[in-house]
PDB file of N, CA and C in Angstrom:
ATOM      1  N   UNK A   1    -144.887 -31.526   5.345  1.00  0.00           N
ATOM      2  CA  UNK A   1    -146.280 -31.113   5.358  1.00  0.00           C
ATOM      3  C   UNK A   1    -146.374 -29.593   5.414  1.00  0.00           C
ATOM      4  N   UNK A   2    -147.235 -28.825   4.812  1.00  0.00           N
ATOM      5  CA  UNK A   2    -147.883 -27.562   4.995  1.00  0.00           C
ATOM      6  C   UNK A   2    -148.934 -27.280   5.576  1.00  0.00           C
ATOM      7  N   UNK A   3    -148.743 -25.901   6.108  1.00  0.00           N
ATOM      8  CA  UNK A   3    -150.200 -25.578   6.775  1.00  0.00           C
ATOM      9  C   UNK A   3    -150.947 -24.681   6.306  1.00  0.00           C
ATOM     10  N   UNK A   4    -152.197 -24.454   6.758  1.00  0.00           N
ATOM     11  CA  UNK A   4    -153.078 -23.201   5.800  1.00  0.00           C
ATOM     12  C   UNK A   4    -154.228 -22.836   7.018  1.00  0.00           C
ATOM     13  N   UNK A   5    -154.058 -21.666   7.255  1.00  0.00           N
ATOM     14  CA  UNK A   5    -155.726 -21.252   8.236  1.00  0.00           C
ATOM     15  C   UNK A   5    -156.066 -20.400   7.473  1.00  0.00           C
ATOM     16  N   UNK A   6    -157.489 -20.418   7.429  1.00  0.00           N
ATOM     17  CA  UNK A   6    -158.497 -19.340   6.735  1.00  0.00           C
ATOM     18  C   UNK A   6    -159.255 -18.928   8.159  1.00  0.00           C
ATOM     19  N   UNK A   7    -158.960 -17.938   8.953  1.00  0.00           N
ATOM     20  CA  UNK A   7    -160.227 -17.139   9.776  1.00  0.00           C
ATOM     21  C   UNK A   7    -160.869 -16.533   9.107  1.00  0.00           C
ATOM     22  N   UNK A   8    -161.860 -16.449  10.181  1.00  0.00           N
ATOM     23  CA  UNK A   8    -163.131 -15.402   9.967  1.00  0.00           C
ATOM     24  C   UNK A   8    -162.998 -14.215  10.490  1.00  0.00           C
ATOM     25  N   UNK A   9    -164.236 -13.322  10.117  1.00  0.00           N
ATOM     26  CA  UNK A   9    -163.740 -12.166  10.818  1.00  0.00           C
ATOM     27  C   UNK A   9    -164.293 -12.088  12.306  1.00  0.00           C
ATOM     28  N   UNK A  10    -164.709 -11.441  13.434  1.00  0.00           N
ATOM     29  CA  UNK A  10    -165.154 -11.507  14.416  1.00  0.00           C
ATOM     30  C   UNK A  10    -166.573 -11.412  14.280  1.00  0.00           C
ATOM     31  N   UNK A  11    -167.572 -12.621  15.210  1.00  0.00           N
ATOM     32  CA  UNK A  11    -169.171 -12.476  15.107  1.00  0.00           C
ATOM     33  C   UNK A  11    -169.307 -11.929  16.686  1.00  0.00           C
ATOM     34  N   UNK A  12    -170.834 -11.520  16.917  1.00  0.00           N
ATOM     35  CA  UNK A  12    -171.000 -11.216  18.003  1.00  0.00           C
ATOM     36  C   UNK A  12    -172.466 -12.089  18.402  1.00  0.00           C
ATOM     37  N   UNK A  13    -172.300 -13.298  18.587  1.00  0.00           N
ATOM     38  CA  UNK A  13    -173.127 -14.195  19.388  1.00  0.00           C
ATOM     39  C   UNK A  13    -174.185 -13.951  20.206  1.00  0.00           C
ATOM     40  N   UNK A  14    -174.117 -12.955  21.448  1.00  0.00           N
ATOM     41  CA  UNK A  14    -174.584 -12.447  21.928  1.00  0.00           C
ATOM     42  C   UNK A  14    -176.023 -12.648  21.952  1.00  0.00           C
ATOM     43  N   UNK A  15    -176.725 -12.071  20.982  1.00  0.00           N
ATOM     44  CA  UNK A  15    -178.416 -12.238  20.468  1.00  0.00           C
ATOM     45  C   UNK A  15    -178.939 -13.397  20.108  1.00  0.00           C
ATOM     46  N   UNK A  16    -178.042 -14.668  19.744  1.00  0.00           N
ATOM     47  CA  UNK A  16    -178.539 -15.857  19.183  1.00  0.00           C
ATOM     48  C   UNK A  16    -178.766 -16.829  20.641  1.00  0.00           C
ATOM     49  N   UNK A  17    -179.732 -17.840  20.305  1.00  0.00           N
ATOM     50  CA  UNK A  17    -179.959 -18.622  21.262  1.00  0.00           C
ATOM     51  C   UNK A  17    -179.391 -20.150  20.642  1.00  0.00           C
ATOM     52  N   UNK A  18    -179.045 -19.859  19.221  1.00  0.00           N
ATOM     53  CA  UNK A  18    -178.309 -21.739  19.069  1.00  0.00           C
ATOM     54  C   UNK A  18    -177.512 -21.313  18.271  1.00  0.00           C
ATOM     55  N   UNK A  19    -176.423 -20.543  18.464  1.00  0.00           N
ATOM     56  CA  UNK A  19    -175.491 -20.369  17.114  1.00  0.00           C
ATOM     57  C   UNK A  19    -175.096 -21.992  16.495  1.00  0.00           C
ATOM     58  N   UNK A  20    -174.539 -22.040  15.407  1.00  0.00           N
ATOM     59  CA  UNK A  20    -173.515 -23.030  14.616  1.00  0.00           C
ATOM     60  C   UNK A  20    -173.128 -22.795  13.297  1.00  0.00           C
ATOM     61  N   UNK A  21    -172.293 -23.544  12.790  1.00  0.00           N
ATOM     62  CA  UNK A  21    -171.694 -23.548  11.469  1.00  0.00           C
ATOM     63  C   UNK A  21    -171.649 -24.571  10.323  1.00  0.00           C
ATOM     64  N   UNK A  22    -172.269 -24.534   9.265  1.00  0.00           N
ATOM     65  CA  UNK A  22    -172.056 -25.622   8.676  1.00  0.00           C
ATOM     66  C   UNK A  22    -171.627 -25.104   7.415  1.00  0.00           C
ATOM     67  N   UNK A  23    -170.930 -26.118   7.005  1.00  0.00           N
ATOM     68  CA  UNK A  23    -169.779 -26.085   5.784  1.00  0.00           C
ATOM     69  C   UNK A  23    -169.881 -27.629   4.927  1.00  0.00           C
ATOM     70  N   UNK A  24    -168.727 -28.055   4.214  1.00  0.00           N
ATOM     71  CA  UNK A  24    -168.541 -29.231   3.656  1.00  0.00           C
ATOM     72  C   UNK A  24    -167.549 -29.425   3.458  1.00  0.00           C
ATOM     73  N   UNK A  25    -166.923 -30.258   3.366  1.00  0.00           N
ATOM     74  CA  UNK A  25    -165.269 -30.575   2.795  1.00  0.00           C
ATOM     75  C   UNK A  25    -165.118 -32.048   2.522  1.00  0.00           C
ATOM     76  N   UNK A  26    -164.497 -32.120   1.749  1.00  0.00           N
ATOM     77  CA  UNK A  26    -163.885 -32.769   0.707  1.00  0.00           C
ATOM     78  C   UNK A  26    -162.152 -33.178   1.056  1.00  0.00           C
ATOM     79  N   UNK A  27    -162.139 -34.395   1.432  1.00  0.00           N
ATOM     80  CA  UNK A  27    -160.766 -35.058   1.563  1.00  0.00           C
ATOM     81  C   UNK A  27    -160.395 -36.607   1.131  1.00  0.00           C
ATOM     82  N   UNK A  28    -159.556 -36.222  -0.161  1.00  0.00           N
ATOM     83  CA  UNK A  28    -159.281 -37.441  -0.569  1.00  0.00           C
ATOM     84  C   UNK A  28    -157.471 -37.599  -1.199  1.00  0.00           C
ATOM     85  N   UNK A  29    -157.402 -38.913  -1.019  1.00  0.00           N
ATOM     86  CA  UNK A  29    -155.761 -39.166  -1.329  1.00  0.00           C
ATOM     87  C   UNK A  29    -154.663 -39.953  -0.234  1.00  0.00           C
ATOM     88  N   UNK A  30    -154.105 -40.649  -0.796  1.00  0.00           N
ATOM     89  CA  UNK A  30    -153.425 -41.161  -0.256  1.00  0.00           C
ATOM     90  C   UNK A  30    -152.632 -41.113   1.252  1.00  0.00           C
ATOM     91  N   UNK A  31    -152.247 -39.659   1.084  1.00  0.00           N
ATOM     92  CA  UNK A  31    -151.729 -39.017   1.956  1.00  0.00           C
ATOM     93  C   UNK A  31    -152.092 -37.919   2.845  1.00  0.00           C
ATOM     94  N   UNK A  32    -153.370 -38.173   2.439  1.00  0.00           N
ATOM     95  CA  UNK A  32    -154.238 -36.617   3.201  1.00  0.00           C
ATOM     96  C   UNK A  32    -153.754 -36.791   4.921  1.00  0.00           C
ATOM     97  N   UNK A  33    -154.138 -35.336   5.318  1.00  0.00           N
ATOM     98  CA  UNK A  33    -153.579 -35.019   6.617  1.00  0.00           C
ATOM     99  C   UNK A  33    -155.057 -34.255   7.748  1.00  0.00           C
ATOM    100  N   UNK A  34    -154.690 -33.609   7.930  1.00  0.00           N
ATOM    101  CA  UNK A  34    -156.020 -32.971   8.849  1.00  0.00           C
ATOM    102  C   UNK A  34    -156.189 -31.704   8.864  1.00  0.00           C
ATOM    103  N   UNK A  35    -157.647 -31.510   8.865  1.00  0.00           N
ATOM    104  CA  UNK A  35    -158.278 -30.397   8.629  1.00  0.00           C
ATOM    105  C   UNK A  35    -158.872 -30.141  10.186  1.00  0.00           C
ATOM    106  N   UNK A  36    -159.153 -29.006  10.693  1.00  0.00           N
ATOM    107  CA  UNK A  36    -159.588 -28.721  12.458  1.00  0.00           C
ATOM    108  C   UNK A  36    -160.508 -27.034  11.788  1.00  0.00           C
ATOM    109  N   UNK A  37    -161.838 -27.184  12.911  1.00  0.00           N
ATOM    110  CA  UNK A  37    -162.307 -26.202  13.002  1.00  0.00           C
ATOM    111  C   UNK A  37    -162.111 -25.619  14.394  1.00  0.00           C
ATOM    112  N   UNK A  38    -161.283 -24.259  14.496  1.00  0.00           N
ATOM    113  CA  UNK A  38    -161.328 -24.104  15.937  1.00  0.00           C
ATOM    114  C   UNK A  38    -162.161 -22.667  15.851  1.00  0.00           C
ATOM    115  N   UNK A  39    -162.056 -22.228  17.431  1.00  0.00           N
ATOM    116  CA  UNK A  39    -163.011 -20.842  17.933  1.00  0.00           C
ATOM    117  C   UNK A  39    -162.245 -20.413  18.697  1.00  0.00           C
ATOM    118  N   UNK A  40    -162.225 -18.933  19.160  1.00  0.00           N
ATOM    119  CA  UNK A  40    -161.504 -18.104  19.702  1.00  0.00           C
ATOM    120  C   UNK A  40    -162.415 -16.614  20.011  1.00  0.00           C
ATOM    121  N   UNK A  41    -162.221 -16.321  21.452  1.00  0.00           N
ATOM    122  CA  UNK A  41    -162.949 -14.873  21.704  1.00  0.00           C
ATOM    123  C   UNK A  41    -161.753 -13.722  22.048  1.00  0.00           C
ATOM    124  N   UNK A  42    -160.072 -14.119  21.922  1.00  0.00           N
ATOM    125  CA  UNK A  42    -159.846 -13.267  21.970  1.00  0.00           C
ATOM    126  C   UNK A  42    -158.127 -13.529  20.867  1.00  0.00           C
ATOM    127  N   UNK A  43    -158.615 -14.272  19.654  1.00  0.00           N
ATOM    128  CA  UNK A  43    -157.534 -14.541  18.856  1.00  0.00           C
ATOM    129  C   UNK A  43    -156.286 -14.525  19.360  1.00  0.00           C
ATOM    130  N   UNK A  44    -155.927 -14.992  20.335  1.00  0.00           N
ATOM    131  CA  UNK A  44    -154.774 -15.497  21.110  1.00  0.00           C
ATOM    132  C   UNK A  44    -154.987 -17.159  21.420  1.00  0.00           C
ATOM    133  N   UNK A  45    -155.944 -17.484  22.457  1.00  0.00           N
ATOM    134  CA  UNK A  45    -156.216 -18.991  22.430  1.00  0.00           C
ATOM    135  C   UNK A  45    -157.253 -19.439  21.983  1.00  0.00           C
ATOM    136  N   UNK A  46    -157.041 -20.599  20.581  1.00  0.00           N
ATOM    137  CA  UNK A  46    -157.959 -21.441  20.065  1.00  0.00           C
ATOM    138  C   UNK A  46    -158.717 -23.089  20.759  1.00  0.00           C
ATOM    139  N   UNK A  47    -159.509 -22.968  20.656  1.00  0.00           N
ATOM    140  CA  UNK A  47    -160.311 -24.191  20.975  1.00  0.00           C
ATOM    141  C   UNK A  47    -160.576 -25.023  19.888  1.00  0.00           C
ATOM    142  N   UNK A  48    -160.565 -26.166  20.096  1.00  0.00           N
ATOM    143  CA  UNK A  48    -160.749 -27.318  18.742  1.00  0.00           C
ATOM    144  C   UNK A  48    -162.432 -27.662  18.619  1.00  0.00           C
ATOM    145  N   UNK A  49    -162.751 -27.101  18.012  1.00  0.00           N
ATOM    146  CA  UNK A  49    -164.292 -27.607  17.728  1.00  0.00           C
ATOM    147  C   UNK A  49    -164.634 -29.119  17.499  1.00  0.00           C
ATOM    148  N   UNK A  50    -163.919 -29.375  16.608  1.00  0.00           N
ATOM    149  CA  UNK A  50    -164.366 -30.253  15.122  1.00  0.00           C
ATOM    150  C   UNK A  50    -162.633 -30.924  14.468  1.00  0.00           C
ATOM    151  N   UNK A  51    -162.537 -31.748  14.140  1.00  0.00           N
ATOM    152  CA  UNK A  51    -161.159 -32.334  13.707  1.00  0.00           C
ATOM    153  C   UNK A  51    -161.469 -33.578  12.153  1.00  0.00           C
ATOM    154  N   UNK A  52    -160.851 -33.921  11.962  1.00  0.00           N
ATOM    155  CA  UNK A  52    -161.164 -34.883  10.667  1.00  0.00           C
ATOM    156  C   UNK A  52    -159.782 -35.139  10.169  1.00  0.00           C
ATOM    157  N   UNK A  53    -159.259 -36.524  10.196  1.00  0.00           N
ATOM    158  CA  UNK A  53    -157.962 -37.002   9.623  1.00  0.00           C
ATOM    159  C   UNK A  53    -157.657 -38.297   8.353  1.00  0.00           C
ATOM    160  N   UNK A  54    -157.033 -37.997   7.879  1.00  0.00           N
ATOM    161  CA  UNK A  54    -156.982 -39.389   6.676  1.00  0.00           C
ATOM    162  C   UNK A  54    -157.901 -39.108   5.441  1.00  0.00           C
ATOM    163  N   UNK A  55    -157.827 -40.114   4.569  1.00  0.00           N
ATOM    164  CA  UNK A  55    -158.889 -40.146   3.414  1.00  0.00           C
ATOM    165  C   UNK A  55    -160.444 -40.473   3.823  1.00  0.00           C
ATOM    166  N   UNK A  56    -161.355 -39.634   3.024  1.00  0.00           N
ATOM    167  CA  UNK A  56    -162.515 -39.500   3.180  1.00  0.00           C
ATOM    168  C   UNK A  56    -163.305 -40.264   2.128  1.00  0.00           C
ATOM    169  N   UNK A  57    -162.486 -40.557   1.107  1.00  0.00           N
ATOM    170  CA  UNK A  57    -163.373 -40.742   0.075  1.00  0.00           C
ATOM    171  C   UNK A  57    -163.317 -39.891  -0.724  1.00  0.00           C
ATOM    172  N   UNK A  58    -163.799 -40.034  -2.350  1.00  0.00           N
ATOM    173  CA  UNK A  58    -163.813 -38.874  -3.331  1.00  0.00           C
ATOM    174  C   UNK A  58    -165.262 -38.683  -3.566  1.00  0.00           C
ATOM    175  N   UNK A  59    -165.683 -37.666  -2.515  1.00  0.00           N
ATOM    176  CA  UNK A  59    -167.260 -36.959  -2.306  1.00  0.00           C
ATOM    177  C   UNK A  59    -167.406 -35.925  -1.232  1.00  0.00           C
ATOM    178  N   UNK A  60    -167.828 -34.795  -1.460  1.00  0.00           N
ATOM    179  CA  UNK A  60    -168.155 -34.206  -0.411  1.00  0.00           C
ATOM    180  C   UNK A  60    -169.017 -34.400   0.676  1.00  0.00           C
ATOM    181  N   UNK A  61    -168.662 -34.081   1.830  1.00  0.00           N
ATOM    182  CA  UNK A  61    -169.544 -34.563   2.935  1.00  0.00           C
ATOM    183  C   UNK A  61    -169.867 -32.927   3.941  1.00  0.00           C
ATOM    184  N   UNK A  62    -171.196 -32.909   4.357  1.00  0.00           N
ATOM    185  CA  UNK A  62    -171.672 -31.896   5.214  1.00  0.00           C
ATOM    186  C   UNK A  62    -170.937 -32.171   6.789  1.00  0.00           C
ATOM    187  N   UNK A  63    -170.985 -30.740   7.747  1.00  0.00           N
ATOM    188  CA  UNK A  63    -170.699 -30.953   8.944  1.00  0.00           C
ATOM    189  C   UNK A  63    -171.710 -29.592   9.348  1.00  0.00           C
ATOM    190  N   UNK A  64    -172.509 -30.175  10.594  1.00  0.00           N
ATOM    191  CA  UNK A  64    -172.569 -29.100  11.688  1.00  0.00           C
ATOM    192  C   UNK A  64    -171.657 -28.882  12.710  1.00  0.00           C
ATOM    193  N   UNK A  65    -171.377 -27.872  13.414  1.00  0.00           N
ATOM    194  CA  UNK A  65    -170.974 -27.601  14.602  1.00  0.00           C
ATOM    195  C   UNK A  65    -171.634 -26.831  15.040  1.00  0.00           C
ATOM    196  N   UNK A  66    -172.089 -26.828  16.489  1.00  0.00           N
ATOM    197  CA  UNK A  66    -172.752 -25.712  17.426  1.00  0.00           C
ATOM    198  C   UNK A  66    -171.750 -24.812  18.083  1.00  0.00           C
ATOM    199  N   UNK A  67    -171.775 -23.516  18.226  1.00  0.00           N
ATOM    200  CA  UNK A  67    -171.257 -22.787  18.501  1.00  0.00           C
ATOM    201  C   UNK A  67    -172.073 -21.999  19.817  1.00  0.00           C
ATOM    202  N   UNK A  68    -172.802 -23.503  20.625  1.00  0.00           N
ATOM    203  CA  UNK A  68    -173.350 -22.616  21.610  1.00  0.00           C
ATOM    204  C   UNK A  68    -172.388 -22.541  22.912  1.00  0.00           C
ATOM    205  N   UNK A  69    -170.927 -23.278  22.891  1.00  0.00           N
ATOM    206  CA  UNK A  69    -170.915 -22.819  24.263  1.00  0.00           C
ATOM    207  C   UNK A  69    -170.255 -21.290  23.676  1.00  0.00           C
ATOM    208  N   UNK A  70    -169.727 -20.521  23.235  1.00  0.00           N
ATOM    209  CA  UNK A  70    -169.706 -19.312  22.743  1.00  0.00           C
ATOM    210  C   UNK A  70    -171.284 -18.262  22.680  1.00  0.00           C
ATOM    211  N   UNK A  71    -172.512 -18.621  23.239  1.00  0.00           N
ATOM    212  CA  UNK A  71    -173.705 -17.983  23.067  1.00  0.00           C
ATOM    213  C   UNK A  71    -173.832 -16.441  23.405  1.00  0.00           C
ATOM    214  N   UNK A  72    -172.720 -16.752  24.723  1.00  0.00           N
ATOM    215  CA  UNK A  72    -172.335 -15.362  25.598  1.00  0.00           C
ATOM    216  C   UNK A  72    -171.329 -14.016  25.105  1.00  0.00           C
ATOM    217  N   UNK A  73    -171.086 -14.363  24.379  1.00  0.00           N
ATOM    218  CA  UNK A  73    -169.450 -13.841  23.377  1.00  0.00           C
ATOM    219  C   UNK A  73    -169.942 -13.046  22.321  1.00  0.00           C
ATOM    220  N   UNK A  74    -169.534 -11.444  22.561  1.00  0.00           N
ATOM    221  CA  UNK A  74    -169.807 -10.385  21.956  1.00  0.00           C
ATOM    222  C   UNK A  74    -168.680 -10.402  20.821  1.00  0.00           C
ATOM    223  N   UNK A  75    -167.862 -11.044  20.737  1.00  0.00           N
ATOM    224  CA  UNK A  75    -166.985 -10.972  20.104  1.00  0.00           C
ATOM    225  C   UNK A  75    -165.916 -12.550  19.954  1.00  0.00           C
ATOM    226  N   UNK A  76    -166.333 -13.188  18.824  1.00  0.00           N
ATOM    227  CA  UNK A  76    -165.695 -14.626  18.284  1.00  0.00           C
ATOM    228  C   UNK A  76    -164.876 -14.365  17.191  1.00  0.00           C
ATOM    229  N   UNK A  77    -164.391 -15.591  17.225  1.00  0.00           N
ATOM    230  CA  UNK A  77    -164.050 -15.949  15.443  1.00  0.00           C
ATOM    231  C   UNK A  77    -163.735 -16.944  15.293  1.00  0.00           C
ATOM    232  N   UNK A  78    -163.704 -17.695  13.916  1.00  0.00           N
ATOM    233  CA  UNK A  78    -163.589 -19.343  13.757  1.00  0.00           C
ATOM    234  C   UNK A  78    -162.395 -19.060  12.818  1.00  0.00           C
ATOM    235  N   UNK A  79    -161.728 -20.339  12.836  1.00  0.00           N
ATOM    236  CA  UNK A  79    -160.708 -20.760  11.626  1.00  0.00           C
ATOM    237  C   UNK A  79    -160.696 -22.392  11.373  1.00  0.00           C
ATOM    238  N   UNK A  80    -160.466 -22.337  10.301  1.00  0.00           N
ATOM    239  CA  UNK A  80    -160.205 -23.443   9.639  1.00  0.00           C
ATOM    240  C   UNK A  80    -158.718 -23.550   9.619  1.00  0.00           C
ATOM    241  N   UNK A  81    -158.447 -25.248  10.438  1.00  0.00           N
ATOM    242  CA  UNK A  81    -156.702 -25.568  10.790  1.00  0.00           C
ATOM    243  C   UNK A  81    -156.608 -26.342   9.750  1.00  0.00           C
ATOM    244  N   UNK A  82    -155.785 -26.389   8.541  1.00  0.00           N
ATOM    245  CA  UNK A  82    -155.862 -27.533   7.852  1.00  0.00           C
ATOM    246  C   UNK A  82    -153.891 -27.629   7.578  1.00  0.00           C
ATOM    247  N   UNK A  83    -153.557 -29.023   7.975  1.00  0.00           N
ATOM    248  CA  UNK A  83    -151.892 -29.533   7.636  1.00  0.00           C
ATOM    249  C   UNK A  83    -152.136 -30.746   6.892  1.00  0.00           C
ATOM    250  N   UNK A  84    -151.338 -30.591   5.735  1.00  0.00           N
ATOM    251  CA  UNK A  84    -151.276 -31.685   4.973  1.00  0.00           C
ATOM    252  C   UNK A  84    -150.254 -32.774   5.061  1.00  0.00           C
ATOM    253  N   UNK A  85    -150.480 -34.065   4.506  1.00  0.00           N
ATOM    254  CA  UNK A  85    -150.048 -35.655   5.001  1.00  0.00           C
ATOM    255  C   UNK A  85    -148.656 -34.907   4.302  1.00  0.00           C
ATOM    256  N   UNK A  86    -148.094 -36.436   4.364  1.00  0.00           N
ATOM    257  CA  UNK A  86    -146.454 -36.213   3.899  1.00  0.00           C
ATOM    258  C   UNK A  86    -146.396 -36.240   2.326  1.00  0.00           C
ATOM    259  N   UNK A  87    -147.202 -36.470   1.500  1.00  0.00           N
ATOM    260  CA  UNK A  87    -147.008 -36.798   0.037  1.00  0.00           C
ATOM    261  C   UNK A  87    -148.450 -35.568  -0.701  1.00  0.00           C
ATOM    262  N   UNK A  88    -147.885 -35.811  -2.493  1.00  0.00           N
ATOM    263  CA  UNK A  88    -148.137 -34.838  -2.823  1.00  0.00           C
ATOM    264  C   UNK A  88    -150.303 -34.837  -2.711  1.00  0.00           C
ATOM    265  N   UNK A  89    -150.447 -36.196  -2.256  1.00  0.00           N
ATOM    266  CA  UNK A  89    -151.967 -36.940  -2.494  1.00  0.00           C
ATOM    267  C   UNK A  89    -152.494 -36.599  -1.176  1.00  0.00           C
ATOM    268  N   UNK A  90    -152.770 -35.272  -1.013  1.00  0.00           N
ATOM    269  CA  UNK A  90    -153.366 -34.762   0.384  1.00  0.00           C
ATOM    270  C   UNK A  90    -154.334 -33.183  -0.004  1.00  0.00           C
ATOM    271  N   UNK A  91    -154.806 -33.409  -0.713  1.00  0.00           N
ATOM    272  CA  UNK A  91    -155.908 -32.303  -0.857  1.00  0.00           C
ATOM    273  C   UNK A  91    -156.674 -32.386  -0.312  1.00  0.00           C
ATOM    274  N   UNK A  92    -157.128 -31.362   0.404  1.00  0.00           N
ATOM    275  CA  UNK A  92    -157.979 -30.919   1.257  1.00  0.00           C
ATOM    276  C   UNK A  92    -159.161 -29.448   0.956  1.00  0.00           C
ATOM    277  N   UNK A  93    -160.321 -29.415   0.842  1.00  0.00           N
ATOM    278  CA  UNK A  93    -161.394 -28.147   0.684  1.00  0.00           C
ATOM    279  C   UNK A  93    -162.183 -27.906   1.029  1.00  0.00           C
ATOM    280  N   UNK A  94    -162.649 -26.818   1.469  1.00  0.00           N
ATOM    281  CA  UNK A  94    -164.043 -26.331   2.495  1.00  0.00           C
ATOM    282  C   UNK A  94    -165.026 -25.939   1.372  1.00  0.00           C
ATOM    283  N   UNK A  95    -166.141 -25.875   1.608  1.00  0.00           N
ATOM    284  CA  UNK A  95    -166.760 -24.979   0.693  1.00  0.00           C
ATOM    285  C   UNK A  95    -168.382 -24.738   1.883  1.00  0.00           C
ATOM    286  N   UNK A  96    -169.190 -24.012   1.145  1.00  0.00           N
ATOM    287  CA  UNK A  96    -169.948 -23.357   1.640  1.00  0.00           C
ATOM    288  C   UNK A  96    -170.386 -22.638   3.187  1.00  0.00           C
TER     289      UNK A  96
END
């Protein structure tokens, strides 16, 4: 299996009263593996937001996450954890 993180760059929360994130992804195949949204205020230790494992189906699907217990946090960042199944039928994609 392989791995892939895409971070973000650092937000500053601070001013918002309901932060969150929404995206979409797309997981289909035999062998798909797992995709994780985590958070971090000081890019050393990550927190698991959000997780998703196995085949999804061939369709994209929406997700929220709230990012309020972070409300206080002058300084965040998110990444996308994604490791793929054991075979070549494990594509995995974020989009928006």
């Amino acid at each position: 299996s392989k791995t892939a993180i895409l971070k973000s760059n650092c937000f500053d929360l601070s001013t918002l009263s309901n932060p969150g994130i929404t995206f979409q992804y797309h997981m289909f195949g035999l062998n798909m593996g797992t995709i994780a949204l985590e958070a971090s205020t000081d890019d050393m230790v990550w927190d698991q937001l959000w997780s998703l494992s196995g085949d999804q189906g061939d369709q994209w699907k929406s997700v929220y996450v709230s990012l309020s217990a972070y409300v206080s946090a002058s300084s965040m960042s998110v990444r996308f954890y994604g490791v793929t199944g054991p075979g070549w039928a494990s594509d995995i994609a974020i989009d928006d």
